[in-house]
PDB file of N, CA and C in Angstrom:
ATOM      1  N   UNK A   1       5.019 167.467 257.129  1.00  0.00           N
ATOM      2  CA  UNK A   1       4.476 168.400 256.170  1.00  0.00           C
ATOM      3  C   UNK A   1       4.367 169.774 256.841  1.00  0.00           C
ATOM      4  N   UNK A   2       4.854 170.862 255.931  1.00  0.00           N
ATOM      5  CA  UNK A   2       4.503 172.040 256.501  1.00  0.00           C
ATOM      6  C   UNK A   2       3.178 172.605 256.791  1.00  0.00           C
ATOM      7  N   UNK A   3       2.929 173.645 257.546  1.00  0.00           N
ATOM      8  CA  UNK A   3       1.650 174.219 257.727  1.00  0.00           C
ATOM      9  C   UNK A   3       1.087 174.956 256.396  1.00  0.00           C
ATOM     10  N   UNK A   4       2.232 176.088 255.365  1.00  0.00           N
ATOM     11  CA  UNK A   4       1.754 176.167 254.450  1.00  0.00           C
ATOM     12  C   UNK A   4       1.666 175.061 253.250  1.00  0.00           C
ATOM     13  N   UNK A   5       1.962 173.815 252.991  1.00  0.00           N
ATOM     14  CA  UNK A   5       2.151 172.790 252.181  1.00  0.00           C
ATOM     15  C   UNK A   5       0.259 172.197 252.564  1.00  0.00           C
ATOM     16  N   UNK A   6       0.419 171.782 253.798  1.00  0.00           N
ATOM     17  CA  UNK A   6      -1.145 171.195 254.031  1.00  0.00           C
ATOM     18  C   UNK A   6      -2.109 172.363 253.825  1.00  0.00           C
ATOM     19  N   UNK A   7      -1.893 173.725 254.157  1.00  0.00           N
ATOM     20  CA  UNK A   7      -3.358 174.422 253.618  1.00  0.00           C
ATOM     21  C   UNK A   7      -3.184 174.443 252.074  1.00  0.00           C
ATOM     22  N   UNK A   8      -2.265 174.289 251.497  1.00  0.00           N
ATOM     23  CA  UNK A   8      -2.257 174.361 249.854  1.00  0.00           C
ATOM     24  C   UNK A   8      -2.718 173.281 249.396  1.00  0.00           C
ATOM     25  N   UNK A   9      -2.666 172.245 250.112  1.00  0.00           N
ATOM     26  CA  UNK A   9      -2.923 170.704 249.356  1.00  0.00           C
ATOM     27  C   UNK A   9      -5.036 170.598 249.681  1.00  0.00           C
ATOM     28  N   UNK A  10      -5.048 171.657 251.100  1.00  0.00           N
ATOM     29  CA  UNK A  10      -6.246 171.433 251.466  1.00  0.00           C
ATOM     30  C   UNK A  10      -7.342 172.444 250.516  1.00  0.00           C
ATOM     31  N   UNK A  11      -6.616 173.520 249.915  1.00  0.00           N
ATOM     32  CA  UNK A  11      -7.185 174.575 249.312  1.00  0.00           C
ATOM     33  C   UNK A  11      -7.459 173.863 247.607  1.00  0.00           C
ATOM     34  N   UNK A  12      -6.554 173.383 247.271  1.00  0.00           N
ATOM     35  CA  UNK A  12      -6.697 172.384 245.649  1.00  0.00           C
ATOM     36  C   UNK A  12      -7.360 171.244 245.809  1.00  0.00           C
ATOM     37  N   UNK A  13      -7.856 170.449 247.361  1.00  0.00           N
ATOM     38  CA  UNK A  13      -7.809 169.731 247.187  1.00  0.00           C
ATOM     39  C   UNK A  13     -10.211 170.000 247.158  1.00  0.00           C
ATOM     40  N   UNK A  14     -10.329 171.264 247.509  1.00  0.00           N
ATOM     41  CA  UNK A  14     -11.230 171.437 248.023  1.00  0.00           C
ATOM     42  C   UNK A  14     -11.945 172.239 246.928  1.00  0.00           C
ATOM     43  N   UNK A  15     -11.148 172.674 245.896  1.00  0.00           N
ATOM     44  CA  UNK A  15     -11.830 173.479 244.579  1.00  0.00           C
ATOM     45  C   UNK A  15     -11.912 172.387 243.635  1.00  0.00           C
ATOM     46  N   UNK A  16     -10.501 171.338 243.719  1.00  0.00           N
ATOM     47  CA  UNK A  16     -11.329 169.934 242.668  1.00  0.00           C
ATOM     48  C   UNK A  16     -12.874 169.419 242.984  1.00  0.00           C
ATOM     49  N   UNK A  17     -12.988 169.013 244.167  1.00  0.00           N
ATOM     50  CA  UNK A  17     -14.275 168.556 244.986  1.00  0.00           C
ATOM     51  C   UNK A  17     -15.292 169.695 244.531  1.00  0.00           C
ATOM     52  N   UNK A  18     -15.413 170.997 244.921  1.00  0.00           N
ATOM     53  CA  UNK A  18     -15.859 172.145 244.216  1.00  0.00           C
ATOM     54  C   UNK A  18     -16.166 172.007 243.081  1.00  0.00           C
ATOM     55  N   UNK A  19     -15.222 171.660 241.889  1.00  0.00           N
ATOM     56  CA  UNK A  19     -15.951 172.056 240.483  1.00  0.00           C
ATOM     57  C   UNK A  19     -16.459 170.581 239.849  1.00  0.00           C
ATOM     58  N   UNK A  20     -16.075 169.126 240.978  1.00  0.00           N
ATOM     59  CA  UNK A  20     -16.355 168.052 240.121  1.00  0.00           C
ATOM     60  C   UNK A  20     -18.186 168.622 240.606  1.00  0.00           C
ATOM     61  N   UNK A  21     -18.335 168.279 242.095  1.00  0.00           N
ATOM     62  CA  UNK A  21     -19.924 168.388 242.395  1.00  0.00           C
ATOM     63  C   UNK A  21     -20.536 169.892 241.633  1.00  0.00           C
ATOM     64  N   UNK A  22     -19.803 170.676 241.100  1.00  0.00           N
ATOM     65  CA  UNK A  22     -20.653 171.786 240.417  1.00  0.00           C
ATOM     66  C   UNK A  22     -21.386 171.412 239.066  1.00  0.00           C
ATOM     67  N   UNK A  23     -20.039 170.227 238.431  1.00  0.00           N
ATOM     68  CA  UNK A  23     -19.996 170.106 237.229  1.00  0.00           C
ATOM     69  C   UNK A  23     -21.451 168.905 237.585  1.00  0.00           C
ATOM     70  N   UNK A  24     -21.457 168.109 238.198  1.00  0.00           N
ATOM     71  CA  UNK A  24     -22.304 167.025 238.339  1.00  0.00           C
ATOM     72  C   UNK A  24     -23.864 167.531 238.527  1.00  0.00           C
ATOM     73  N   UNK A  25     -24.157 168.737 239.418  1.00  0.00           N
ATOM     74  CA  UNK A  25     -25.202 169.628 239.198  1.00  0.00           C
ATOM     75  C   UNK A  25     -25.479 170.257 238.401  1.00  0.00           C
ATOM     76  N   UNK A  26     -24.911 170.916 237.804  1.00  0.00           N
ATOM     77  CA  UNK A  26     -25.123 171.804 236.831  1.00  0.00           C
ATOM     78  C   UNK A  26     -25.279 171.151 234.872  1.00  0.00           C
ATOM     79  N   UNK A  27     -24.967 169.759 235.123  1.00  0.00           N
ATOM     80  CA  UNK A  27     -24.619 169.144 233.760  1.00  0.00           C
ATOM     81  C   UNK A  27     -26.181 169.201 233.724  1.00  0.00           C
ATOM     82  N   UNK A  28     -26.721 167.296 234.083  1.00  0.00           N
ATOM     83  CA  UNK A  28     -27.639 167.728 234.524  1.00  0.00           C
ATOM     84  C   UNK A  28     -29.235 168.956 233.956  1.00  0.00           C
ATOM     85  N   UNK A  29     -28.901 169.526 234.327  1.00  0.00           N
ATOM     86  CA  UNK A  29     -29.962 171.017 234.655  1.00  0.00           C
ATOM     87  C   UNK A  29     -29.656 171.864 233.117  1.00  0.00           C
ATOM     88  N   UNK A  30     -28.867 171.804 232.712  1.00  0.00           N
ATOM     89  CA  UNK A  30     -28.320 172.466 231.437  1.00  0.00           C
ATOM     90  C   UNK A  30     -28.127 171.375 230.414  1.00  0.00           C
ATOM     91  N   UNK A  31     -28.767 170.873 229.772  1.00  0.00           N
ATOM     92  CA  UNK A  31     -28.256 169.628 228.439  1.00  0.00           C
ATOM     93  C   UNK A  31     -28.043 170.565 227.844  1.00  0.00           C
ATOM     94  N   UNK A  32     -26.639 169.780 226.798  1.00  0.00           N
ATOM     95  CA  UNK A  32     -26.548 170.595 225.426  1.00  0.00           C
ATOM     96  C   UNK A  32     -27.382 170.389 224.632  1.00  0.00           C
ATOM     97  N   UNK A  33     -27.510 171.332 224.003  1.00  0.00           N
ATOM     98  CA  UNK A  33     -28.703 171.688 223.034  1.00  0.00           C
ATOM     99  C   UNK A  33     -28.584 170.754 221.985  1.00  0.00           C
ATOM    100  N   UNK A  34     -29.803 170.441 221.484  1.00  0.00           N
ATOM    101  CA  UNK A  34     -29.860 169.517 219.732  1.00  0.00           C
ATOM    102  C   UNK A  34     -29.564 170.057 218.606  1.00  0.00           C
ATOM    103  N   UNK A  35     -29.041 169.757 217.366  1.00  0.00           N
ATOM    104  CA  UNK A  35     -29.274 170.195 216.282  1.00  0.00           C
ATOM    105  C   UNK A  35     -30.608 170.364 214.929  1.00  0.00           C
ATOM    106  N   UNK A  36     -31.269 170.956 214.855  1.00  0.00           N
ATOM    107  CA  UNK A  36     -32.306 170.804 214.293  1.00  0.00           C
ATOM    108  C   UNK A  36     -32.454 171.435 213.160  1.00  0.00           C
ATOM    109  N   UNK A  37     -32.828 171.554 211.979  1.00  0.00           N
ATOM    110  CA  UNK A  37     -32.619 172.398 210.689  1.00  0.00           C
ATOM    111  C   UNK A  37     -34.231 172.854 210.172  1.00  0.00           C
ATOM    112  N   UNK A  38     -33.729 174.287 209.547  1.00  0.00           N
ATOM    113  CA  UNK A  38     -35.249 174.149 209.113  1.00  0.00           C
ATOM    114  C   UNK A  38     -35.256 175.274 207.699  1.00  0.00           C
ATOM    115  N   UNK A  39     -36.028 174.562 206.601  1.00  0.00           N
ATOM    116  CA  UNK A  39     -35.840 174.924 205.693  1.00  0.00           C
ATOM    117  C   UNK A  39     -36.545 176.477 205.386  1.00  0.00           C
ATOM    118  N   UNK A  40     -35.578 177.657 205.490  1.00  0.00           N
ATOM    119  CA  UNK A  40     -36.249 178.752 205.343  1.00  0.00           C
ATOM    120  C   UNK A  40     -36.577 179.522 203.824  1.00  0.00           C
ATOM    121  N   UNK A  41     -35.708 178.737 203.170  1.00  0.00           N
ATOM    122  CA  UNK A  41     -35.958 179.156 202.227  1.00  0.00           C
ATOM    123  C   UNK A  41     -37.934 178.711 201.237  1.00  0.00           C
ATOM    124  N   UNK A  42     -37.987 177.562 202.047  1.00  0.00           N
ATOM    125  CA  UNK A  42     -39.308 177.113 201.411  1.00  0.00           C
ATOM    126  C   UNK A  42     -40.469 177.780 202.487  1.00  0.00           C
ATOM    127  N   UNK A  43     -39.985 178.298 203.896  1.00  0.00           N
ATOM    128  CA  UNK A  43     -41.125 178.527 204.078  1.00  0.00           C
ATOM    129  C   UNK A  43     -41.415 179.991 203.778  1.00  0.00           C
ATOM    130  N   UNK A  44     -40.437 180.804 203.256  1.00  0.00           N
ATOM    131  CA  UNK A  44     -40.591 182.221 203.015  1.00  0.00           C
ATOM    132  C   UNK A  44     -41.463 182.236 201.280  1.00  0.00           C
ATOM    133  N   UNK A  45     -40.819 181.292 200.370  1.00  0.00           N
ATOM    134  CA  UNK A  45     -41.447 181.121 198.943  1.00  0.00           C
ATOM    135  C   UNK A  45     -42.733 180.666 199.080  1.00  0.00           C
ATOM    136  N   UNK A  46     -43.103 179.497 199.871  1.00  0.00           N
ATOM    137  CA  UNK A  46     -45.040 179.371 200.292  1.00  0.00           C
ATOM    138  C   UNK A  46     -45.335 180.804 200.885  1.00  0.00           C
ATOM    139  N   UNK A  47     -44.746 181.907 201.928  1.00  0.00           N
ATOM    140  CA  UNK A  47     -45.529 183.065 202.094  1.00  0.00           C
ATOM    141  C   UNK A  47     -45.440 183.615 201.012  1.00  0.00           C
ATOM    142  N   UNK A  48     -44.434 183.974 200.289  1.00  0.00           N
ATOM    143  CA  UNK A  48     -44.727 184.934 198.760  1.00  0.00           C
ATOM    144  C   UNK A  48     -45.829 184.770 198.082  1.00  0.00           C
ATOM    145  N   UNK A  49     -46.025 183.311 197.788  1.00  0.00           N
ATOM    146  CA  UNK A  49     -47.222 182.919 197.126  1.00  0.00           C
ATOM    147  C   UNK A  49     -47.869 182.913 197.632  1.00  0.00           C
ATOM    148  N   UNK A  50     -48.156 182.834 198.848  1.00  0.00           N
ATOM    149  CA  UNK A  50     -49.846 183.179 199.575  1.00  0.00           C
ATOM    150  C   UNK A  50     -49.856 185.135 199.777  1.00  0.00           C
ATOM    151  N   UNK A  51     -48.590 185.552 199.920  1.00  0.00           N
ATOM    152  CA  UNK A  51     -49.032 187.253 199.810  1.00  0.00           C
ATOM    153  C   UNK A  51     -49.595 187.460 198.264  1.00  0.00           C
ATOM    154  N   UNK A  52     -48.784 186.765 197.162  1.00  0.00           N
ATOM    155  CA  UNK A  52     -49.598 187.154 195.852  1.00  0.00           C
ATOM    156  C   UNK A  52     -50.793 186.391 195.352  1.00  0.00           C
ATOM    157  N   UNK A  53     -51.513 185.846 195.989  1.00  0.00           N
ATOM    158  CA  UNK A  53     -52.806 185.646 195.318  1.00  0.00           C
ATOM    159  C   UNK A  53     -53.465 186.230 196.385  1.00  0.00           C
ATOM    160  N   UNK A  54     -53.277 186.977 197.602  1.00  0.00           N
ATOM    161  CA  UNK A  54     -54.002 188.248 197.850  1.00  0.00           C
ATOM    162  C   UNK A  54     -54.478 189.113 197.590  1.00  0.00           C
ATOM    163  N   UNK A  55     -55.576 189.776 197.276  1.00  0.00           N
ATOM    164  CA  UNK A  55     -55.332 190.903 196.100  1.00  0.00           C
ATOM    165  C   UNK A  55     -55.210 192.250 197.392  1.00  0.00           C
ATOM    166  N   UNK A  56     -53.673 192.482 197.605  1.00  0.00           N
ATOM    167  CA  UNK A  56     -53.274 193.695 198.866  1.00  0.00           C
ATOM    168  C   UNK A  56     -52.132 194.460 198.051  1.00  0.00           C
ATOM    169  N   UNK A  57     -52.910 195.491 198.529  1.00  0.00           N
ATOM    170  CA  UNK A  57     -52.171 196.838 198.093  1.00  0.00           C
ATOM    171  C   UNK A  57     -51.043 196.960 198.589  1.00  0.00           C
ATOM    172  N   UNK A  58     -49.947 198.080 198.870  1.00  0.00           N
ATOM    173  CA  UNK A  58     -48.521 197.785 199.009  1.00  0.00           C
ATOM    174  C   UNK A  58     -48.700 198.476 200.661  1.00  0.00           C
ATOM    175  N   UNK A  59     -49.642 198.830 201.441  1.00  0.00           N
ATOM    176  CA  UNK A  59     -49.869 198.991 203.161  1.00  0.00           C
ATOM    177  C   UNK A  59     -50.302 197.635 203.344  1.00  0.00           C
ATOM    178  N   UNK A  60     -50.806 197.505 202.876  1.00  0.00           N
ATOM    179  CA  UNK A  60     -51.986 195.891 203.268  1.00  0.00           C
ATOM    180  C   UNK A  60     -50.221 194.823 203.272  1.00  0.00           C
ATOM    181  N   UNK A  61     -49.492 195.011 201.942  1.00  0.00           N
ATOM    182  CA  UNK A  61     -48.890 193.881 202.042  1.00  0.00           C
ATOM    183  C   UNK A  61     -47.728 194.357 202.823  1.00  0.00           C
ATOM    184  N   UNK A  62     -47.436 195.373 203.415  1.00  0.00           N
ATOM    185  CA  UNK A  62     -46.400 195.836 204.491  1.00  0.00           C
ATOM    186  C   UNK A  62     -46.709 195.218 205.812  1.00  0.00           C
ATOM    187  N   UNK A  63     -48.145 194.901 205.804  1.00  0.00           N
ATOM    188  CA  UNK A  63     -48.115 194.903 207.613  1.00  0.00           C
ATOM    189  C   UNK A  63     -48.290 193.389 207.407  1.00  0.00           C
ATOM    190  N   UNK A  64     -48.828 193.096 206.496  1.00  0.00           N
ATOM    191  CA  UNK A  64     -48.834 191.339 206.622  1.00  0.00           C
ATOM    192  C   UNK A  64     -47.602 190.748 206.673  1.00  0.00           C
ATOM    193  N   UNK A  65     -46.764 191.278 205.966  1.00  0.00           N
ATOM    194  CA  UNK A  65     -44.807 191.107 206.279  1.00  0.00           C
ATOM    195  C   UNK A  65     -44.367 191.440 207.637  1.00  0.00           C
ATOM    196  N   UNK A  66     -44.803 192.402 208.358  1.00  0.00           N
ATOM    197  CA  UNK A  66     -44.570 192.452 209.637  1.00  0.00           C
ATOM    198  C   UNK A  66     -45.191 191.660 210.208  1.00  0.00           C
ATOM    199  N   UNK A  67     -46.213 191.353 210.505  1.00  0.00           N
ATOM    200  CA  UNK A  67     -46.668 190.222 210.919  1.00  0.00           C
ATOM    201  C   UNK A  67     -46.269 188.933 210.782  1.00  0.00           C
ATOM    202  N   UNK A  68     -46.029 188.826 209.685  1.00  0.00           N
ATOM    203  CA  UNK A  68     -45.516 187.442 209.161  1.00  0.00           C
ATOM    204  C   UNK A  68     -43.890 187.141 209.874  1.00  0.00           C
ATOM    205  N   UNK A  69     -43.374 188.298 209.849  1.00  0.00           N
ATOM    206  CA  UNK A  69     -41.937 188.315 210.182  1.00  0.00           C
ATOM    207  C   UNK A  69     -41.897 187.965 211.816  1.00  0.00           C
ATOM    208  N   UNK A  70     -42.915 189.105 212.923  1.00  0.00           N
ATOM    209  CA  UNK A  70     -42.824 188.686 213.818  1.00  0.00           C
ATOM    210  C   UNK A  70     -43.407 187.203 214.653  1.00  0.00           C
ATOM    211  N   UNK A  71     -44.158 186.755 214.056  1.00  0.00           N
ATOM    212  CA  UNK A  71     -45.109 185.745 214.454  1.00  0.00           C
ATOM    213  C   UNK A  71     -43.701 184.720 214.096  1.00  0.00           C
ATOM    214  N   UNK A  72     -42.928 184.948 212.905  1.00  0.00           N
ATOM    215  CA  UNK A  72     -42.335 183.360 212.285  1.00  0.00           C
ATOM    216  C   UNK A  72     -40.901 183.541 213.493  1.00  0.00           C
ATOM    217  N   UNK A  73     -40.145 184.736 214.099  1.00  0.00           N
ATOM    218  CA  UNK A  73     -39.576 185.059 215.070  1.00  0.00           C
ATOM    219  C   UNK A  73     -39.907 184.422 216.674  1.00  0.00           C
ATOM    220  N   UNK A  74     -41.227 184.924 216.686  1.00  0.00           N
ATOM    221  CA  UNK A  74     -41.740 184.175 218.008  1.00  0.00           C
ATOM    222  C   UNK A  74     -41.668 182.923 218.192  1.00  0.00           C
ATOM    223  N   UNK A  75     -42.252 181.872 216.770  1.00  0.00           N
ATOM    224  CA  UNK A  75     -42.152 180.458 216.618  1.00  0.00           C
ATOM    225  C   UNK A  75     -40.792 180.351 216.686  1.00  0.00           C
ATOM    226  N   UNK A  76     -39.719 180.447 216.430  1.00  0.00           N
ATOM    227  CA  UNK A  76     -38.611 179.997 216.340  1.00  0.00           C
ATOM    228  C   UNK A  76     -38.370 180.126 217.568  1.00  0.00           C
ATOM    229  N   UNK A  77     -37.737 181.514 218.128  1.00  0.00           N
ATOM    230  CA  UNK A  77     -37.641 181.222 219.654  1.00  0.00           C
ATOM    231  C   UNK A  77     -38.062 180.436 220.319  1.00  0.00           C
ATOM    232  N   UNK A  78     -39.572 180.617 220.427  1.00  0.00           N
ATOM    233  CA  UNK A  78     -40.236 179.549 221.469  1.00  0.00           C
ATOM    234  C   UNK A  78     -39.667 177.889 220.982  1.00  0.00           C
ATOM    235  N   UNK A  79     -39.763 177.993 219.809  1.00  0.00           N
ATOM    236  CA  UNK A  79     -39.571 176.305 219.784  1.00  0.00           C
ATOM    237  C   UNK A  79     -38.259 175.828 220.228  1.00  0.00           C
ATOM    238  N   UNK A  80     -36.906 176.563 219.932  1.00  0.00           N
ATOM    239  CA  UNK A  80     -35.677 176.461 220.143  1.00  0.00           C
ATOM    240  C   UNK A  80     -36.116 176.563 221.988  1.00  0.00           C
ATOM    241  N   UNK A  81     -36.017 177.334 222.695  1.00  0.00           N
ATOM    242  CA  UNK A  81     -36.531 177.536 224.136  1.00  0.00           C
ATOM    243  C   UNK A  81     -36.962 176.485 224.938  1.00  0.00           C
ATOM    244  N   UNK A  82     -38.380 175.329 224.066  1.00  0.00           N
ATOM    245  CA  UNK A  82     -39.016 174.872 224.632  1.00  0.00           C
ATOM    246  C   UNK A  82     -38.437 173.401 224.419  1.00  0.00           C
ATOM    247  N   UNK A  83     -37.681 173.501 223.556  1.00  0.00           N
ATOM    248  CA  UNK A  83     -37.085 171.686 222.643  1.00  0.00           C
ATOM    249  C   UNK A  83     -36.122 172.015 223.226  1.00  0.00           C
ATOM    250  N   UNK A  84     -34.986 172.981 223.526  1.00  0.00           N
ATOM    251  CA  UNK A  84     -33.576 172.954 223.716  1.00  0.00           C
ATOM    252  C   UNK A  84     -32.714 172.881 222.464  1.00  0.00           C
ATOM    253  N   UNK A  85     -32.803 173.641 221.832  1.00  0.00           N
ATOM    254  CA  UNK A  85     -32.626 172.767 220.172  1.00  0.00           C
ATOM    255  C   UNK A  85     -31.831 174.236 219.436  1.00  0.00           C
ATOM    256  N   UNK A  86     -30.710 174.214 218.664  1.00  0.00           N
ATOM    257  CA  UNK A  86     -30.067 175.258 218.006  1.00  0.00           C
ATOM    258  C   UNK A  86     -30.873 174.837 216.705  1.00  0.00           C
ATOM    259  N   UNK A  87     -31.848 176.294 216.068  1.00  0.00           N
ATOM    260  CA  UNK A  87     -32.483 175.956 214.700  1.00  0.00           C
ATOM    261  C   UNK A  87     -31.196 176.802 213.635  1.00  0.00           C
ATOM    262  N   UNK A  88     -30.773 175.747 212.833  1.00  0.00           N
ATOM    263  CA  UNK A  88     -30.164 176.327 211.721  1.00  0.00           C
ATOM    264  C   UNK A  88     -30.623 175.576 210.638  1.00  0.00           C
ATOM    265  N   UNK A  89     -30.431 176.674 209.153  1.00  0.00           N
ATOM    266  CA  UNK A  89     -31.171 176.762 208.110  1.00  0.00           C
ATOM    267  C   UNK A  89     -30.367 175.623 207.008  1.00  0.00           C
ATOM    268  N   UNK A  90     -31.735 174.807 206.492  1.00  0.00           N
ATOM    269  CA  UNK A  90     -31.061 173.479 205.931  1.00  0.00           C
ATOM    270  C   UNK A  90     -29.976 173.567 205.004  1.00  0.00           C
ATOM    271  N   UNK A  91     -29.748 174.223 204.297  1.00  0.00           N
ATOM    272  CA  UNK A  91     -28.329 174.732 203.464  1.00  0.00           C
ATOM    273  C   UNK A  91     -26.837 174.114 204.743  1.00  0.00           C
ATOM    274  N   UNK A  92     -27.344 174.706 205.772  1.00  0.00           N
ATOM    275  CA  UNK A  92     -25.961 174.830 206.421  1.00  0.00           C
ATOM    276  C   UNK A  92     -25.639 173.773 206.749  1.00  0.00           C
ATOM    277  N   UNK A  93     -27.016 172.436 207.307  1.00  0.00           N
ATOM    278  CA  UNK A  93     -26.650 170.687 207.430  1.00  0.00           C
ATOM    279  C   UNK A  93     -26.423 169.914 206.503  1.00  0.00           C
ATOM    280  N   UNK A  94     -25.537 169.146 206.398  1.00  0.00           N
ATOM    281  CA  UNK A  94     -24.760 168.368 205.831  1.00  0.00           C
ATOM    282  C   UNK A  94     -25.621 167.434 206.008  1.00  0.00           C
ATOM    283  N   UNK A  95     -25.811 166.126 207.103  1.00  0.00           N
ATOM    284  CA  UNK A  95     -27.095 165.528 207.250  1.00  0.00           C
ATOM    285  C   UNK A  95     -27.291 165.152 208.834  1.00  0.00           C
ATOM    286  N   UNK A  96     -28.286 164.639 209.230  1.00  0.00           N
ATOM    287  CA  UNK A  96     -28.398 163.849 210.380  1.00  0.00           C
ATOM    288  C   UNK A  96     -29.558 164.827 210.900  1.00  0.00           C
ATOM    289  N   UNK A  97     -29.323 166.378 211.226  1.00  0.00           N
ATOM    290  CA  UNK A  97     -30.398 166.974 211.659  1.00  0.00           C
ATOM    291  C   UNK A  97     -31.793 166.487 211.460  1.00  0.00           C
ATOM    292  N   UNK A  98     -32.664 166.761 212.237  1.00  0.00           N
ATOM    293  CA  UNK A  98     -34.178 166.326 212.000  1.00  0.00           C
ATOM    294  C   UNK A  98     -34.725 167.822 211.612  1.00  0.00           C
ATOM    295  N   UNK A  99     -35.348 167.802 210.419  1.00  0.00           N
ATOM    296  CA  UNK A  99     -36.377 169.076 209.829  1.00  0.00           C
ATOM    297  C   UNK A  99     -37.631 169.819 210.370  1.00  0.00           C
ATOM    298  N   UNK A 100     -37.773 170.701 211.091  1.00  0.00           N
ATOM    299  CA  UNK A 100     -38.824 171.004 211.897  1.00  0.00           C
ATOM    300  C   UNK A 100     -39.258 171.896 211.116  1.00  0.00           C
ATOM    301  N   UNK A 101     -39.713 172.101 209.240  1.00  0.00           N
ATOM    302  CA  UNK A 101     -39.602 172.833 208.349  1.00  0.00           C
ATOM    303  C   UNK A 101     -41.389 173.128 208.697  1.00  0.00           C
ATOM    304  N   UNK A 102     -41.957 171.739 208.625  1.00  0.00           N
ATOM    305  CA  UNK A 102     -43.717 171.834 208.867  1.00  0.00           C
ATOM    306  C   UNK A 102     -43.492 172.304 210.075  1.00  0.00           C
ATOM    307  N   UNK A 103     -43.394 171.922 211.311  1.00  0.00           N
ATOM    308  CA  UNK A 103     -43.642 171.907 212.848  1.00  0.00           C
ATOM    309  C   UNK A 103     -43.777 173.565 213.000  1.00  0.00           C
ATOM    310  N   UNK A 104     -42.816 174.545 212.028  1.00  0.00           N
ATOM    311  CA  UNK A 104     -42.512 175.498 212.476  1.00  0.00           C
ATOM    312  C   UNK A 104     -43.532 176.643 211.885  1.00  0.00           C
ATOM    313  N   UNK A 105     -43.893 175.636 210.237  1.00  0.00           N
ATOM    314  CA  UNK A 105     -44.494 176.747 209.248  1.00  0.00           C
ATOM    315  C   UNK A 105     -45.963 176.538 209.826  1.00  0.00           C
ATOM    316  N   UNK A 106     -46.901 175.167 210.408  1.00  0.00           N
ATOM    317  CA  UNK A 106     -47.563 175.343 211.332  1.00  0.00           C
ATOM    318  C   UNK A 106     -47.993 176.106 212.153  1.00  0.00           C
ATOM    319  N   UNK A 107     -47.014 175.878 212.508  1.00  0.00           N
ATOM    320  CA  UNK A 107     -47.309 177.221 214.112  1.00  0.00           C
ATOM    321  C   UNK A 107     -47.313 179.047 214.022  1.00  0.00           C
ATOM    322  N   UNK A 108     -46.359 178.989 212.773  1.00  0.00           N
ATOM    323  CA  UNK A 108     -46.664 180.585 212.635  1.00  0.00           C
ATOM    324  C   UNK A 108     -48.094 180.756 211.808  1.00  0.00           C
ATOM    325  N   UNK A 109     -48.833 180.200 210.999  1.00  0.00           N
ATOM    326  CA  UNK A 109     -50.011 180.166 210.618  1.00  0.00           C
ATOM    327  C   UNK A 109     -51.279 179.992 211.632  1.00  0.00           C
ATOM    328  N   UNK A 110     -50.630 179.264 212.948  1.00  0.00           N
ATOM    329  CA  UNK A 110     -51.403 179.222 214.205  1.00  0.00           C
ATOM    330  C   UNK A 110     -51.437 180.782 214.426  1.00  0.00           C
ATOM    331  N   UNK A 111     -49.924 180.773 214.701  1.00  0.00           N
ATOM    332  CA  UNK A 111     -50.073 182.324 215.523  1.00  0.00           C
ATOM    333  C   UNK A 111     -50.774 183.447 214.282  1.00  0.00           C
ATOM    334  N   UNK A 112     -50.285 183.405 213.399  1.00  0.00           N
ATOM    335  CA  UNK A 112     -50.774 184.608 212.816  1.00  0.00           C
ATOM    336  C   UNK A 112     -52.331 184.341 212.677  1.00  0.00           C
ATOM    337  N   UNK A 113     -53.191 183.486 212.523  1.00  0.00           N
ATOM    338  CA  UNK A 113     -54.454 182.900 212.530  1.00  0.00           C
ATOM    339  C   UNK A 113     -54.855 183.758 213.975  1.00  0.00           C
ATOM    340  N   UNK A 114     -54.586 183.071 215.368  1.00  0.00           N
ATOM    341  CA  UNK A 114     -54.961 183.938 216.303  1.00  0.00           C
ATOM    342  C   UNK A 114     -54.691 185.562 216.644  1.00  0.00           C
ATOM    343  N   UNK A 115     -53.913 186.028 215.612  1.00  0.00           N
ATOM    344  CA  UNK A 115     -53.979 187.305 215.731  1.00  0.00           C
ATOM    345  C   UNK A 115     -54.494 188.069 215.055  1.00  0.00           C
ATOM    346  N   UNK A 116     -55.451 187.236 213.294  1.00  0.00           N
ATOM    347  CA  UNK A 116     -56.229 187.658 212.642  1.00  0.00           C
ATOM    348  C   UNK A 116     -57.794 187.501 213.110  1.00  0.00           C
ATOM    349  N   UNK A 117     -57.865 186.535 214.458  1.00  0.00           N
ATOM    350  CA  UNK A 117     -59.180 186.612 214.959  1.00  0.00           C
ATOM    351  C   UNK A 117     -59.357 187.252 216.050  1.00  0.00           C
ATOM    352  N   UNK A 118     -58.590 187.992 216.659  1.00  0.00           N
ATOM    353  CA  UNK A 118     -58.571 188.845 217.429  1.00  0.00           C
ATOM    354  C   UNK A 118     -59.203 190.152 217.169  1.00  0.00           C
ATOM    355  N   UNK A 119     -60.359 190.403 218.416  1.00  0.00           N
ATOM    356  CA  UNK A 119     -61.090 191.411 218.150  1.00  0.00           C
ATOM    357  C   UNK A 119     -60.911 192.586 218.473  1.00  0.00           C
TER     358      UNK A 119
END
C-alpha cells in the first residue's frame, strides 16, 4: 500500500469513527421533539368572552390584550422548552397528537393572575 493510499484510508477511516461517536453523543442529549396540538381557536373565544362581560373601556381593554397576548406567548414557549414538544394548532392535526388546550389555558390565567397581584 502506498503512503498516500494509507493516510487516505486512515483520514476516512477516522471521520466515520468521528461522526458515528458524535452522532451517539449528541442523539442522546438532543431528543426529537413531540408533537403536541393545542386548540387556539377556543382558547382565544373563552378570552373574548371573559374581556366582554368586563365592563372595560377601549384602554382598559387594550392592555388586558397585551397582557393576555404576552403571558399566553410566555406559556407556550416555556411549555414547548420545558416538554421538548413542537405546539401546533389543532386544525393542522389530523390525529394522534395529545391536546395541551387546558394545560396551556391554565397557566396563562396563572400567569396573568400573578401579574394582577402584583404590587
Amino acid at each position: 500500500m502506498t503512503p498516500l493510499r494509507t493516510i487516505t484510508l486512515s483520514v476516512t477511516l477516522s471521520l466515520f469513527i468521528s461522526t458515528a461517536v458524535t452522532l451517539l453523543v449528541i442523539g442522546p442529549l438532543n431528543p426529537t421533539p413531540s408533537l403536541v396540538q393545542m386548540d387556539m381557536n377556543a382558547t382565544l373565544t373563552a378570552f373574548e368572552k371573559d374581556i366582554q362581560q368586563r365592563d372595560l373601556n377601549p384602554a382598559q381593554q387594550k392592555g388586558h390584550i397585551a397582557r393576555f397576548t404576552t403571558a399566553l406567548d410566555t406559556v407556550l414557549r416555556t411549555y414547548s422548552r420545558d416538554n421538548n414538544v413542537v405546539i401546533v394548532v389543532s386544525p393542522a392535526v389530523i390525529s394522534g397528537a395529545p391536546d395541551i388546550t387546558r394545560i396551556i389555558s391554565q397557566e396563562t390565567v396563572n400567569v396573568l393572575t400573578k401579574k394582577d397581584n402584583k404590587p
